[in-house]
Protein backbone atom coordinates (compact mmCIF):
# COMPACT_ATOMS: atom_id res chain seq x y z
CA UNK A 1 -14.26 24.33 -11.70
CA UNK A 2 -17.17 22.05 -10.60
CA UNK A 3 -17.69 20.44 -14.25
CA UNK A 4 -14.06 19.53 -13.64
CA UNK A 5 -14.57 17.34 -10.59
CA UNK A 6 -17.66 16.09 -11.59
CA UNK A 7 -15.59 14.88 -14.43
CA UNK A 8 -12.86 13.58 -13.29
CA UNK A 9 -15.98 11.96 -10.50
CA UNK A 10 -17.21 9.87 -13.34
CA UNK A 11 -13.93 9.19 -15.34
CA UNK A 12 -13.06 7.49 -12.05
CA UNK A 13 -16.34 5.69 -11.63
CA UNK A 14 -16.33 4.00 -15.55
CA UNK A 15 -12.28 3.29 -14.58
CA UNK A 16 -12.99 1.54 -11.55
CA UNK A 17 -15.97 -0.80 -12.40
CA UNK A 18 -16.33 -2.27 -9.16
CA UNK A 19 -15.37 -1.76 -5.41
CA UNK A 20 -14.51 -5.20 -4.54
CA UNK A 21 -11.18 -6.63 -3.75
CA UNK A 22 -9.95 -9.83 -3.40
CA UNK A 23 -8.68 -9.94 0.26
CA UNK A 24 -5.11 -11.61 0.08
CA UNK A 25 -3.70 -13.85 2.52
CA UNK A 26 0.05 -12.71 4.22
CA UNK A 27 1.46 -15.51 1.90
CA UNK A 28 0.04 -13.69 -1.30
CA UNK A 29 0.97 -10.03 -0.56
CA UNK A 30 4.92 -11.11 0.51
CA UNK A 31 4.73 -13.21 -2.25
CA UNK A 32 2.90 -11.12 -4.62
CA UNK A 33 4.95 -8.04 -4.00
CA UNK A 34 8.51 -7.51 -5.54
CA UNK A 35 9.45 -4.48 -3.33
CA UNK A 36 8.55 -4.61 0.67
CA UNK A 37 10.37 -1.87 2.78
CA UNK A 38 10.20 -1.13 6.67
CA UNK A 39 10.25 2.78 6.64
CA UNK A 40 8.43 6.32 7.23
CA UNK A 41 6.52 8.92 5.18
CA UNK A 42 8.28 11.74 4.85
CA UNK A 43 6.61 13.51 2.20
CA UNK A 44 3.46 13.76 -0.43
CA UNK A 45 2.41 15.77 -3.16
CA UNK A 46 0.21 15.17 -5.87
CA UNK A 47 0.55 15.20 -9.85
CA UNK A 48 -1.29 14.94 -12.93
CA UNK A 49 0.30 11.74 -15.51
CA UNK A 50 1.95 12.72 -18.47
CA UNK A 51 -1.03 12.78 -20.16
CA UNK A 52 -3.05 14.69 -17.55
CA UNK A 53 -6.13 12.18 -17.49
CA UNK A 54 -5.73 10.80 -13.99
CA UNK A 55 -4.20 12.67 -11.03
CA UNK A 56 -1.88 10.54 -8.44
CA UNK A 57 -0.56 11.45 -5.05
CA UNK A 58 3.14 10.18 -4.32
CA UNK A 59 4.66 9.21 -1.01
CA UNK A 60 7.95 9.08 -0.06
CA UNK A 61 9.21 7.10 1.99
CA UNK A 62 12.17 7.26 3.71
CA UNK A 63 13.49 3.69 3.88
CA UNK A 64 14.71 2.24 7.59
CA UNK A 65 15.56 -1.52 6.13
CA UNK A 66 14.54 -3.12 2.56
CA UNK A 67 13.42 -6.68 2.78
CA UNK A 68 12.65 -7.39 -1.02
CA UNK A 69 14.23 -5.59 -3.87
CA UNK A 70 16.70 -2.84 -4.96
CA UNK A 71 17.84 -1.39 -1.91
CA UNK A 72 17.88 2.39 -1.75
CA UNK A 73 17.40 5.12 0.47
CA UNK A 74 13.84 6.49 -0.60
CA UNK A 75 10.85 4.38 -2.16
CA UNK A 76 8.32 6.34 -3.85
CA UNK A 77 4.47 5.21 -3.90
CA UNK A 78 1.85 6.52 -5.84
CA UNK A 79 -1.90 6.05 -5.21
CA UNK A 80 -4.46 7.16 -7.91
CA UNK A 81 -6.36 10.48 -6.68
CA UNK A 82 -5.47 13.95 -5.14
CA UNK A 83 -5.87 17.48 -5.82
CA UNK A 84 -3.93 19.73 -8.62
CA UNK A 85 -4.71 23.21 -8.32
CA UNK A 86 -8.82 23.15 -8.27
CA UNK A 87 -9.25 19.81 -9.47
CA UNK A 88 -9.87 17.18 -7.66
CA UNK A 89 -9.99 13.26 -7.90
CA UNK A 90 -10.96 10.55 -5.77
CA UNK A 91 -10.48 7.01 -6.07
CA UNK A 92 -12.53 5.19 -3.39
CA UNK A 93 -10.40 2.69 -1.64
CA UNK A 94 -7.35 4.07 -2.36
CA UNK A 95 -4.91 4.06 0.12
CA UNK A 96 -3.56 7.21 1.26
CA UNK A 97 -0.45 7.89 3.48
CA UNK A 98 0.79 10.13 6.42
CA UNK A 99 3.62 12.17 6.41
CA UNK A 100 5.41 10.93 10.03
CA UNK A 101 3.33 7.22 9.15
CA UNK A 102 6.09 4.16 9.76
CA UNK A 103 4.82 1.35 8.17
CA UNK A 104 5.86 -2.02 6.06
CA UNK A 105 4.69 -1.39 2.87
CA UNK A 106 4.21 -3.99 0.19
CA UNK A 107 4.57 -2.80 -3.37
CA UNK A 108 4.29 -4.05 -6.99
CA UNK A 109 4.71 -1.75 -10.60
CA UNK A 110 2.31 -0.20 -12.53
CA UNK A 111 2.18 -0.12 -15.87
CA UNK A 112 2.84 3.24 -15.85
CA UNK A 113 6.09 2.50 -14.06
CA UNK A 114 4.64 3.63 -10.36
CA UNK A 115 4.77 1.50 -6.78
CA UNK A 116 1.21 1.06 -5.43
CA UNK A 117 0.62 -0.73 -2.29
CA UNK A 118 -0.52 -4.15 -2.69
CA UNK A 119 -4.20 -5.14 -2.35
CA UNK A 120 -5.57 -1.92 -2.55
CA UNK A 121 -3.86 -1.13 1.02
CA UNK A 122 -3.76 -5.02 2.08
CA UNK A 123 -0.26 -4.40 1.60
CA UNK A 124 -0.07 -1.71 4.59
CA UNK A 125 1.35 -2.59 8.06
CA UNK A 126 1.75 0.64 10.35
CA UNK A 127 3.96 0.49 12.89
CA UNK A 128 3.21 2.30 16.23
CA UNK A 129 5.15 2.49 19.63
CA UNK A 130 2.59 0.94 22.70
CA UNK A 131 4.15 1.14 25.90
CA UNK A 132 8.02 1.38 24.22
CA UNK A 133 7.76 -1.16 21.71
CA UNK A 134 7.17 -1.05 18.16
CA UNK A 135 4.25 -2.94 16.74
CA UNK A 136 3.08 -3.68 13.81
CA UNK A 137 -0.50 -3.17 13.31
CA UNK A 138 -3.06 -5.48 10.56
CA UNK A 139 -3.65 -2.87 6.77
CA UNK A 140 -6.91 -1.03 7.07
CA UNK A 141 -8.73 -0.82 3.52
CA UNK A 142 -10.99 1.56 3.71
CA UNK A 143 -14.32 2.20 1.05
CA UNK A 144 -13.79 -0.95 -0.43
CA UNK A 145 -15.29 -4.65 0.05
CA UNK A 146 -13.19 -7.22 0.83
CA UNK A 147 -14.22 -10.56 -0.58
CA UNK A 148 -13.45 -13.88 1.17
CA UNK A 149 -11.97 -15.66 -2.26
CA UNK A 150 -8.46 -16.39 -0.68
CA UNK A 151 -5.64 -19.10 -0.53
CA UNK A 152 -5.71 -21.76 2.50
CA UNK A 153 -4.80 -20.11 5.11
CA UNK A 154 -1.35 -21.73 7.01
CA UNK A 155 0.05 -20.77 10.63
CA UNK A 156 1.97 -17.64 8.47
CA UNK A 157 -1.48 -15.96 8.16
CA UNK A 158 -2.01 -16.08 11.82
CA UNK A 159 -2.73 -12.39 12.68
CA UNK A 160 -2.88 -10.69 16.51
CA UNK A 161 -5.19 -7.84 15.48
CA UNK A 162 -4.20 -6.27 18.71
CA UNK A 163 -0.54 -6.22 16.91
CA UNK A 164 2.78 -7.65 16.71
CA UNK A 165 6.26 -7.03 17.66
CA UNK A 166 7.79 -5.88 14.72
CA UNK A 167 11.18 -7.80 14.90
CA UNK A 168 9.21 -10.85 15.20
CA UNK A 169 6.93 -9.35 12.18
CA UNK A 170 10.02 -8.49 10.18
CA UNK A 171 11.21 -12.05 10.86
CA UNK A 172 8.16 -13.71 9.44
CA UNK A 173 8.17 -11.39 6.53
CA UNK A 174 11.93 -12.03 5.87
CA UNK A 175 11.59 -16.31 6.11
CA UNK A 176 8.65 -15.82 3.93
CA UNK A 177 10.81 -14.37 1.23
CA UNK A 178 13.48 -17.09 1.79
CA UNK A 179 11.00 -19.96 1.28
CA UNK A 180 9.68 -18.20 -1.59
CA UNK A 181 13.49 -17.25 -3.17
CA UNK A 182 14.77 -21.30 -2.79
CA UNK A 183 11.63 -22.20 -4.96
C-alpha cells in the first residue's frame, strides 16, 4: 500500500514540473473560461481515469443560474487527486471543493473531456451570507505561487477583498461576457 502512494507521490511530481501559476486578471478568467455558473456543491467522489494512471475527484454542482455556456441543471468539475480505496494522490495546488460550498466557478475542458476550475482555483469565487447578504468572496489558491506576469489591469479588476455583493458581482461578470460576445 505505501509503494503505491509513494508512486503515485512522484508520478505527480515529474507531471507537474513546477508550482507556479500565472495569476490571471478578472478579464482573463471570464474571458478565458467557456463555462461560468453561480451554484452549490452538492456532492464529491473520487475516480481513477480510464486508464487508471491519475486519480480525480469530481464535484457536482448544483447550478442556481449559468452565465456562460450550455445551460443545465448540474455542472460537474474534476480536480486531479483523491483517494480510491488505499491509494492516494495529491496534486499540490489543486483546488478542492465543499459539499454545501456556493460559489461562481469558472471552468474550461480538459483534454480528457473534464471541467477544471480556471487558474488552478483563480477561477473560484465563494459566496457567503455576512449579516443577510450574499457576498462574493476573492479565489484562494492554495500550495501554489502565484506569479505577477498579468494583463493591465482596468477598473473590471478592481477587487474588495473584504467582498462583494454578489448581484453587483454577477453583473460585472455578466457585462464582461457581453463585451467579450460583440467582439
Amino acid at each position: 500500500m505505501t509503494a503505491r502512494i509513494l508512486s503515485l507521490f512522484f508520478l505527480v511530481a515529474v507531471w507537474l514540473p513546477a508550482a507556479t501559476v500565472p495569476r490571471m486578471s478578472f478579464e482573463q478568467i471570464v474571458r478565458d473560461s467557456p463555462r461560468a455558473v453561480h451554484g452549490v456543491v452538492v456532492r464529491s467522489w473520487s475516480a481513477w481515469d480510464a486508464q487508471r494512471t491519475a486519480i480525480w475527484t469530481h464535484y457536482e454542482v448544483r447550478v442556481s443560474e449559468t452565465l456562460r455556456g450550455p445551460s443545465a441543471q448540474t455542472l460537474i468539475i474534476s480536480e486531479p487527486g483523491g483517494v480510491v480505496e488505499d491509494v492516494a494522490m495529491s496534486v499540490p495546488g489543486a483546488p478542492r471543493l465543499e459539499v454545501g460550498e456556493e460559489a461562481v466557478l469558472f471552468a474550461y475542458p480538459t483534454p480528457l473531456g473534464h471541467w477544471r476550475i480556471r487558474g488552478w482555483g483563480q477561477g473560484r469565487f465563494p459566496v457567503e451570507t455576512v449579516a443577510g447578504r450574499s457576498v462574493v468572496r476573492s479565489p484562494r489558491v492554495d500550495a501554489v505561487k502565484l506569479t505577477n506576469r498579468t494583463a493591465a489591469l482596468t477598473p473590471e479588476s478592481a477587487w474588495t477583498p473584504s467582498g462583494e455583493d454578489l448581484a453587483a458581482f454577477l453583473g460585472r461578470v455578466r457585462r464582461l461576457i457581453a463585451v467579450e460576445s460583440s467582439r
